[in-house]
Protein backbone atom coordinates (compact mmCIF):
# COMPACT_ATOMS: atom_id res chain seq x y z
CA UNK A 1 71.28 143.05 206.04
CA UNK A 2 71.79 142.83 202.15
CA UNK A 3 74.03 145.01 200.11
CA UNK A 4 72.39 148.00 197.89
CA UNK A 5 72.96 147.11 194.71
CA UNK A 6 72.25 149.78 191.01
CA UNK A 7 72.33 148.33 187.75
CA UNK A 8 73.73 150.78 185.46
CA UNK A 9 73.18 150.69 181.38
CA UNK A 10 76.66 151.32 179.51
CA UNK A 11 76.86 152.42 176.29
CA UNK A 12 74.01 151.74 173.40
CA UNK A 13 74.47 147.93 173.31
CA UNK A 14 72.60 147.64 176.50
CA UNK A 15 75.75 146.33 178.27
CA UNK A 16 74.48 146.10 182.24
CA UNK A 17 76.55 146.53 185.11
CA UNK A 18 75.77 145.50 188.48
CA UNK A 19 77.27 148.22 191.04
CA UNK A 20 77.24 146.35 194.62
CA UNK A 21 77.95 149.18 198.23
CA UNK A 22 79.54 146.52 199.87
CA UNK A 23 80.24 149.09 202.81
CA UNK A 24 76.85 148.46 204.31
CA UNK A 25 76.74 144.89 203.66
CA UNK A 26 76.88 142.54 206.46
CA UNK A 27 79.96 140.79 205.26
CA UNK A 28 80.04 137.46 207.65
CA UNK A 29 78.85 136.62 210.73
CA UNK A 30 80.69 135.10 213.59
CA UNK A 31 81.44 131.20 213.28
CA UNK A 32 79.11 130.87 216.30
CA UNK A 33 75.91 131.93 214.40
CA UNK A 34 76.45 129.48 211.63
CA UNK A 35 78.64 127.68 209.54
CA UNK A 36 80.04 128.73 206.42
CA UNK A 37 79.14 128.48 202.87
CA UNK A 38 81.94 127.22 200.78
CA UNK A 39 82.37 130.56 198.68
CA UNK A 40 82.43 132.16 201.75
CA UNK A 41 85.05 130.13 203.08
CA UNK A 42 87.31 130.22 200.01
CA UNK A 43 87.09 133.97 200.18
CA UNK A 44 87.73 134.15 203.46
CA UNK A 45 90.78 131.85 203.36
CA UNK A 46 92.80 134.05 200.69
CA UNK A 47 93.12 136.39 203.80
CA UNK A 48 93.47 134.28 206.26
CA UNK A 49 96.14 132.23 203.87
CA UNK A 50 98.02 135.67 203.71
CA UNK A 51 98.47 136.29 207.46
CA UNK A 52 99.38 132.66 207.77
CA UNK A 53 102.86 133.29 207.33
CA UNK A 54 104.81 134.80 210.53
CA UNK A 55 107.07 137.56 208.16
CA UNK A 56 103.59 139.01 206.40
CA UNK A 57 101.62 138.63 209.95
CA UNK A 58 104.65 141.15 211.10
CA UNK A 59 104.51 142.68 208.28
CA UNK A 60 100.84 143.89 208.32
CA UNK A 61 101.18 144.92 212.45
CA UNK A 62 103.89 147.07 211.32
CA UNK A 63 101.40 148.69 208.81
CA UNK A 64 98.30 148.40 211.12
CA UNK A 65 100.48 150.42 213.78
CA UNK A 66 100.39 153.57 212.10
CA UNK A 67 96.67 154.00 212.39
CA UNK A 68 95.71 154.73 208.84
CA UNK A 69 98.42 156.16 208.09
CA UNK A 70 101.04 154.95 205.34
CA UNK A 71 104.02 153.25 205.90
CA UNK A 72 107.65 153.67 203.36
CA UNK A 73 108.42 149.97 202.54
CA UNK A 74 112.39 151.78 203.24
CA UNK A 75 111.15 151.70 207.39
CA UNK A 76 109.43 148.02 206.87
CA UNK A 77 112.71 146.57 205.06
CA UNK A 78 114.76 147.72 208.36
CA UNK A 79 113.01 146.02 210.47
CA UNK A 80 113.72 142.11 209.31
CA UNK A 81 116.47 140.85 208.80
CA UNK A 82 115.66 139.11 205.63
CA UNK A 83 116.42 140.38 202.25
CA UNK A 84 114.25 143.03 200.26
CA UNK A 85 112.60 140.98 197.69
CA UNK A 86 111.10 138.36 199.93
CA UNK A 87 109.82 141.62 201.78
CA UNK A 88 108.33 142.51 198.54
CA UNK A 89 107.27 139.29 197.75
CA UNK A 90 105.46 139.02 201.02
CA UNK A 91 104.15 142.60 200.49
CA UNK A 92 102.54 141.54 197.34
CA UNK A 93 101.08 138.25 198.87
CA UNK A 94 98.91 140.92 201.40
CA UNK A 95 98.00 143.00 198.65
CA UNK A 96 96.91 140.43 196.50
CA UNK A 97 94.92 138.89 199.56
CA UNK A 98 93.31 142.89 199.62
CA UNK A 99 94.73 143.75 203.06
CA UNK A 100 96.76 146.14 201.84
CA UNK A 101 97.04 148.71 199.10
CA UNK A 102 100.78 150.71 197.80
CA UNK A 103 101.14 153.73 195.86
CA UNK A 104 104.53 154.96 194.39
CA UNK A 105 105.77 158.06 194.45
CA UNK A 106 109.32 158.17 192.85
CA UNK A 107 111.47 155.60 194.27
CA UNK A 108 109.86 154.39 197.08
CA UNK A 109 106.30 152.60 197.30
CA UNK A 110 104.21 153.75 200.86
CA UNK A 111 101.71 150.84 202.56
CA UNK A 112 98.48 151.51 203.83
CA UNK A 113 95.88 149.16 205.69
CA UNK A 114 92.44 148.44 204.46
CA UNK A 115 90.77 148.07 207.37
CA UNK A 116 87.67 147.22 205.82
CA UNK A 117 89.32 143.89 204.38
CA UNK A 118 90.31 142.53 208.06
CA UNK A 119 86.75 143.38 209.34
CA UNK A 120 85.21 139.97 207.67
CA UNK A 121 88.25 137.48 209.23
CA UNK A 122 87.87 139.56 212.60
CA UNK A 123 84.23 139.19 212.97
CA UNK A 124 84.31 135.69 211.79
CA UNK A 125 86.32 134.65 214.86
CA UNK A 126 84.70 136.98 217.22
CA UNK A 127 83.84 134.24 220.15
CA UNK A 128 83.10 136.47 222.75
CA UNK A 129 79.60 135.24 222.78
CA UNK A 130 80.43 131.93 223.81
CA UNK A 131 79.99 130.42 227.23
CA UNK A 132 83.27 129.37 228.65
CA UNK A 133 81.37 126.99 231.18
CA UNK A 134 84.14 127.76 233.72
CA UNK A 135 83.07 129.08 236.78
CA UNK A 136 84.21 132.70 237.85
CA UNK A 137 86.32 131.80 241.28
């Protein structure tokens, strides 16, 4: 399955720009059905880079547990006990990876998920097609 892609014309200098719905695209497959290209694996390892640390890993549960909804970075900073700007530094490191995305309002900044960033690392591990070749007892 391929993306739909438009090409739109901007502006009278015939400027083109290629508009990609990535939400239908099949984004990887499973490790079992093939290896990967090597853009495919650098993408992919900017996410999985991100989780590789055991603060962010914790980090992104505690957002993933609210099920869409957003997180105060004021509840995620109580819950570790290090400092608030390596929480914010580790907070940026998933955002910049695109696993999460922040808005501020006033003082505080609120965490959401974007579950459709996890979707390619999840399905690129999914296994459960494999043959264990143990047999059931």
């Amino acid at each position: 399955m391929h993306a739909a892609s438009t090409v739109v014309k901007i502006g009278d200098v015939g400027t083109r720009l290629k508009i990609v719905d990535v939400s239908t695209a099949a984004c990887c497959t499973p490790m079992i059905d093939g290896a990967l290209t090597e853009p495919a694996a650098v993408d992919l390892a900017k996410g999985f880079k991100a989780l590789g640390d055991p603060v962010r890993l914790r980090l992104l549960s505690l957002i993933a547990a609210r099920a869409g909804a957003e997180v105060c970075v004021c509840d995620l900073t109580d819950a570790f006990e290090v400092k608030g700007p390596t929480i914010s530094h580790h907070l940026r490191v998933l955002r910049e990876a695109g696993l999460i995305d922040c808005e501020r309002r006033g003082t505080w900044v609120y965490y959401r998920l974007i579950p459709a960033a996890l979707s390619p690392l999840a399905q690129l591990l999914d296994t459960s097609r494999v043959s264990t070749g143990v047999a059931a007892v």
